[in-house]
C-alpha atoms as a PDB file:
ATOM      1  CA  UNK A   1     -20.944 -17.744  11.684  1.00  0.00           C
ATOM      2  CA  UNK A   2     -20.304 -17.974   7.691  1.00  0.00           C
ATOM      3  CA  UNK A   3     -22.344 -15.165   7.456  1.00  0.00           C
ATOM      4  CA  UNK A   4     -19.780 -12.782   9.840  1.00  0.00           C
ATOM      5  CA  UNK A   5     -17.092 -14.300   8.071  1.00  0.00           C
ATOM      6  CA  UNK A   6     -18.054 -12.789   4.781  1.00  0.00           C
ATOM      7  CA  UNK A   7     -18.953  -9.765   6.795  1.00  0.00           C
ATOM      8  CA  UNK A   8     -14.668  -9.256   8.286  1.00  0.00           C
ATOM      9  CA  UNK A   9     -13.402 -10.445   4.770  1.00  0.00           C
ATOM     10  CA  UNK A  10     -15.882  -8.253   2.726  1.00  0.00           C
ATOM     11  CA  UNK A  11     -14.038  -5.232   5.264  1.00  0.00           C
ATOM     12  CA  UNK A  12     -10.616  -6.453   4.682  1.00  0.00           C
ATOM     13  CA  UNK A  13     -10.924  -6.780   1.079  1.00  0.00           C
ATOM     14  CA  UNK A  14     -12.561  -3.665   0.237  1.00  0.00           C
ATOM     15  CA  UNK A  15     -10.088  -1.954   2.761  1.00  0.00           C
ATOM     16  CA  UNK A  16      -7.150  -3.260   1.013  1.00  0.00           C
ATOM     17  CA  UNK A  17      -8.523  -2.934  -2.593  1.00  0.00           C
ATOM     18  CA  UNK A  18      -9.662   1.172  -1.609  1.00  0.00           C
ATOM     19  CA  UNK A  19      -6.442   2.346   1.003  1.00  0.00           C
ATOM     20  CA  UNK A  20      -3.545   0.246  -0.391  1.00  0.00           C
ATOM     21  CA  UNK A  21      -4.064  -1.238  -3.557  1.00  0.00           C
ATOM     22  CA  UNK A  22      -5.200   1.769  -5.968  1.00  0.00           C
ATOM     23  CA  UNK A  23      -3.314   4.205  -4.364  1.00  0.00           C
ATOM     24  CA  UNK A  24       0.104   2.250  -5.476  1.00  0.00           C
ATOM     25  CA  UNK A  25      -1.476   0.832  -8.736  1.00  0.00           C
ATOM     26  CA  UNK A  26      -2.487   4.065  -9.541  1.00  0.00           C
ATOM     27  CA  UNK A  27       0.871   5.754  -8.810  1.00  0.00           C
ATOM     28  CA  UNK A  28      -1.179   8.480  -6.075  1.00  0.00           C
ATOM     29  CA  UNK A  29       1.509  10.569  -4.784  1.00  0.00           C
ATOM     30  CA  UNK A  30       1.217   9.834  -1.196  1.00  0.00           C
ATOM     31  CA  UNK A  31       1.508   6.053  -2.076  1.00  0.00           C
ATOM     32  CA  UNK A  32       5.330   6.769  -2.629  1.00  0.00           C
ATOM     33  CA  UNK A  33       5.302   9.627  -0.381  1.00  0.00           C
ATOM     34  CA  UNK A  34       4.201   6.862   2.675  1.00  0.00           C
ATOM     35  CA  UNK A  35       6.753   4.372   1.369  1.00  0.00           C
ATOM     36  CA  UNK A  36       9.612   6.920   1.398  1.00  0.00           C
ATOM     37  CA  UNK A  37       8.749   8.318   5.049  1.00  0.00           C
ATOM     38  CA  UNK A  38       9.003   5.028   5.957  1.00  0.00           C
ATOM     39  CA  UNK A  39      12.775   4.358   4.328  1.00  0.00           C
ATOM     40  CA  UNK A  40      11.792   2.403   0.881  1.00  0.00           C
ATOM     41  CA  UNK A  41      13.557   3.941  -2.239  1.00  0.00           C
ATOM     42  CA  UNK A  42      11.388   5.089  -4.861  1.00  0.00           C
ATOM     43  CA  UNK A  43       9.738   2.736  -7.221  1.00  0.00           C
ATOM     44  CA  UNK A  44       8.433   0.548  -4.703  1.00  0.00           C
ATOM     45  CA  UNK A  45       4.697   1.107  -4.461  1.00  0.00           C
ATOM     46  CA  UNK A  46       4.130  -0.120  -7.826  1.00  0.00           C
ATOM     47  CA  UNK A  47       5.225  -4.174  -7.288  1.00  0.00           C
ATOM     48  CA  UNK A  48       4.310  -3.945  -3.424  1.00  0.00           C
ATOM     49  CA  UNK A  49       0.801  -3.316  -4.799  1.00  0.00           C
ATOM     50  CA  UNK A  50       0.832  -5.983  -7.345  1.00  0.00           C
ATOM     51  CA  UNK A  51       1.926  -8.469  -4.522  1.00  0.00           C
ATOM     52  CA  UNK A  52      -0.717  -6.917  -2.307  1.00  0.00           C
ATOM     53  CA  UNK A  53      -3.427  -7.248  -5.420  1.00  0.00           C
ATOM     54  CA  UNK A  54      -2.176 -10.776  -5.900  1.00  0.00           C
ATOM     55  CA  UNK A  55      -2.796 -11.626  -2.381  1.00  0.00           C
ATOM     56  CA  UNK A  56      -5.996 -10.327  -1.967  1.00  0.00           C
ATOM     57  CA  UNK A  57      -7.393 -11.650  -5.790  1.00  0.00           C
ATOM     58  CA  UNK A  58      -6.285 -15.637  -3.761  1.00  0.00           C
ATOM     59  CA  UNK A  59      -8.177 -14.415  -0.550  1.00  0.00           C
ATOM     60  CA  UNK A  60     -11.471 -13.826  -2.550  1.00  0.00           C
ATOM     61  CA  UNK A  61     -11.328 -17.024  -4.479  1.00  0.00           C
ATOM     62  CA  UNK A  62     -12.687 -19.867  -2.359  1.00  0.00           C
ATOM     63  CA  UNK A  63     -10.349 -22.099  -3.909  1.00  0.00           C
ATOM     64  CA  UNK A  64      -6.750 -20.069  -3.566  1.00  0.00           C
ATOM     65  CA  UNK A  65      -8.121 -18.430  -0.126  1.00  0.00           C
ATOM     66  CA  UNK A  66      -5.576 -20.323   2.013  1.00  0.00           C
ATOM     67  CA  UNK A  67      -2.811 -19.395  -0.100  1.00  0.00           C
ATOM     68  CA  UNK A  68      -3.907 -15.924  -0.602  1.00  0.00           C
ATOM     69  CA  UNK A  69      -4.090 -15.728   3.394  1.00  0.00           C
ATOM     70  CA  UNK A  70      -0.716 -16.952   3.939  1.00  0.00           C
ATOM     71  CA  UNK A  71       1.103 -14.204   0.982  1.00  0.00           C
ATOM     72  CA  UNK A  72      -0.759 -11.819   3.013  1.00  0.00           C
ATOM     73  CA  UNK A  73       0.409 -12.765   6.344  1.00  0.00           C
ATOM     74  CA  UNK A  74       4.154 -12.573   4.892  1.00  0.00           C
ATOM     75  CA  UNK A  75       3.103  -9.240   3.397  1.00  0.00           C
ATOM     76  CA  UNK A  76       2.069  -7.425   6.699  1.00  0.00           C
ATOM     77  CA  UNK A  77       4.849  -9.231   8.548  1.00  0.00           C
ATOM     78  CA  UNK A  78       6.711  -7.343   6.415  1.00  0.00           C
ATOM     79  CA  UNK A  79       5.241  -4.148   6.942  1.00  0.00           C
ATOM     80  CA  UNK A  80       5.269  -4.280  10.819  1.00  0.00           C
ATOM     81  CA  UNK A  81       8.983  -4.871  10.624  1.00  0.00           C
ATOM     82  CA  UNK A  82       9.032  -1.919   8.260  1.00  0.00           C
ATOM     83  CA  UNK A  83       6.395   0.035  11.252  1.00  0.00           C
ATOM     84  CA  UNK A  84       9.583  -1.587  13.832  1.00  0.00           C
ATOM     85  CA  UNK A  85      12.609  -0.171  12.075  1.00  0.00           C
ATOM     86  CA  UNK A  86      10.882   3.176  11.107  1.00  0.00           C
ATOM     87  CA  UNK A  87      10.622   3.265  14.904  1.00  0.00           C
ATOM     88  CA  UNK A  88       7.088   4.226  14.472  1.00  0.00           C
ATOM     89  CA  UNK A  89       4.137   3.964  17.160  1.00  0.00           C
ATOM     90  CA  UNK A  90       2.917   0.571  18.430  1.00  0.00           C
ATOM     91  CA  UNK A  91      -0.749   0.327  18.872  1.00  0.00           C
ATOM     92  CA  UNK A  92      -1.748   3.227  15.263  1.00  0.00           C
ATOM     93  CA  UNK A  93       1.346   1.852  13.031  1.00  0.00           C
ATOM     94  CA  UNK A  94       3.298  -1.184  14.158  1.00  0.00           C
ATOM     95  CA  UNK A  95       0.103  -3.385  15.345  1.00  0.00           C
ATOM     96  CA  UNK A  96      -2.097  -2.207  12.612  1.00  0.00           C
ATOM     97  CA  UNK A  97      -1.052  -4.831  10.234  1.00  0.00           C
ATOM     98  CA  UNK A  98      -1.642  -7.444  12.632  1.00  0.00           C
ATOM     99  CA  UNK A  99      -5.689  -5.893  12.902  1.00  0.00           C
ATOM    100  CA  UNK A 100      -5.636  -6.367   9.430  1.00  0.00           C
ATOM    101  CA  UNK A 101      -4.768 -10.076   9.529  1.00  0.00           C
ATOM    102  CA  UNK A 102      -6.933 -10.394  12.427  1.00  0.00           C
ATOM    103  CA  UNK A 103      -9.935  -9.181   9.958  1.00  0.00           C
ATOM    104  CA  UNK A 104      -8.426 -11.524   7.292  1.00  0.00           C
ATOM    105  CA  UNK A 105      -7.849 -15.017   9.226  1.00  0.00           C
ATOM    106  CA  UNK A 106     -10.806 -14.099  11.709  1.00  0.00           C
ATOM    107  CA  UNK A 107     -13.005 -14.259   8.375  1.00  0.00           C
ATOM    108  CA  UNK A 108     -11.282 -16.860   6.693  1.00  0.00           C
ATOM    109  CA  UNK A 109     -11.792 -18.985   9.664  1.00  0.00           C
ATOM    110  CA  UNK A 110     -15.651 -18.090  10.293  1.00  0.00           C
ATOM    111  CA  UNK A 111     -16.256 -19.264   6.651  1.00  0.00           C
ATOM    112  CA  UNK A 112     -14.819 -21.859   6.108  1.00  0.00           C
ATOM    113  CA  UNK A 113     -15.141 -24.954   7.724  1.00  0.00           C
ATOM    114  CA  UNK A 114     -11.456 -26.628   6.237  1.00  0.00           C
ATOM    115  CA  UNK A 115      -9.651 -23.965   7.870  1.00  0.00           C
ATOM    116  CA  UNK A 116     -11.488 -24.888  11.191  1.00  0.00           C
ATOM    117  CA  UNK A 117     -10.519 -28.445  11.453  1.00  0.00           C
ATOM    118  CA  UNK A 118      -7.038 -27.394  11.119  1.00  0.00           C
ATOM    119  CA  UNK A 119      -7.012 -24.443  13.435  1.00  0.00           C
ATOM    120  CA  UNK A 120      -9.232 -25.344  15.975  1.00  0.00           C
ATOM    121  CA  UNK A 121     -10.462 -23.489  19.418  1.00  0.00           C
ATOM    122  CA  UNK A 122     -10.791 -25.269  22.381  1.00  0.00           C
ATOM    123  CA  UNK A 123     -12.864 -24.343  24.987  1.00  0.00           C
ATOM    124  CA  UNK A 124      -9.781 -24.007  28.518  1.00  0.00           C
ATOM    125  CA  UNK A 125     -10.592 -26.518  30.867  1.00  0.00           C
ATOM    126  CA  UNK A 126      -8.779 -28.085  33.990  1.00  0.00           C
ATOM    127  CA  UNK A 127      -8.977 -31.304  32.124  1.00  0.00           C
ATOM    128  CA  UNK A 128      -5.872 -32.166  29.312  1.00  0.00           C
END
């Protein structure tokens, strides 16, 4: 189980460090050329990737991982209601933020055993 959540976080971090981060800290073209499509003025990319970096530097650290989880979470909820007022597709654009949390909690809970006790699954039953 720890194992597999290293696995989904080791995807999720590399994904956002390779397709989000660098393109914006880099200042790629089509970082501000996705950003404008989608209704943000220019000069964006550059502190949404700091905020993204930020967010995924907690994740990695055991530590800050909670914290690091929940920027994140604000971050894509963000960007789906960005994906919702660009009026863009549901299951490729709007939803694909919430895959990437799914990645990110669905590791963060496989790992680590504090996050468990709080969030627990239950198996459903007929018994309360």
């Amino acid at each position: 189980m720890i194992w597999t959540g290293r696995v989904l976080s080791v995807f999720f971090v590399l994904f956002m460090l390779g397709a989000s981060v660098a393109p914006k800290l880099l200042g790629m073209a089509v970082a501000e050329q996705t950003l404008a499509a989608l209704g943000w003025p220019h000069g964006y990319a550059l502190m949404i990737g700091l905020i993204e970096l930020a967010g995924t530097v907690l994740y990695i650290i055991p530590a800050t991982s909670l914290l690091g989880a929940i920027i994140m979470t604000g971050l894509f909820g963000g960007a789906i209601a960005t994906q919702v007022r660009a009026e863009s597709p549901l299951f490729s654009h709007i939803l694909f933020s919430f895959y990437l949390a799914a990645f990110m909690w669905g590791g963060l809970w496989l790992r680590d055993a504090r996050i468990r006790s709080i969030l627990p699954f239950r198996r459903m039953t007929g018994e309360n």
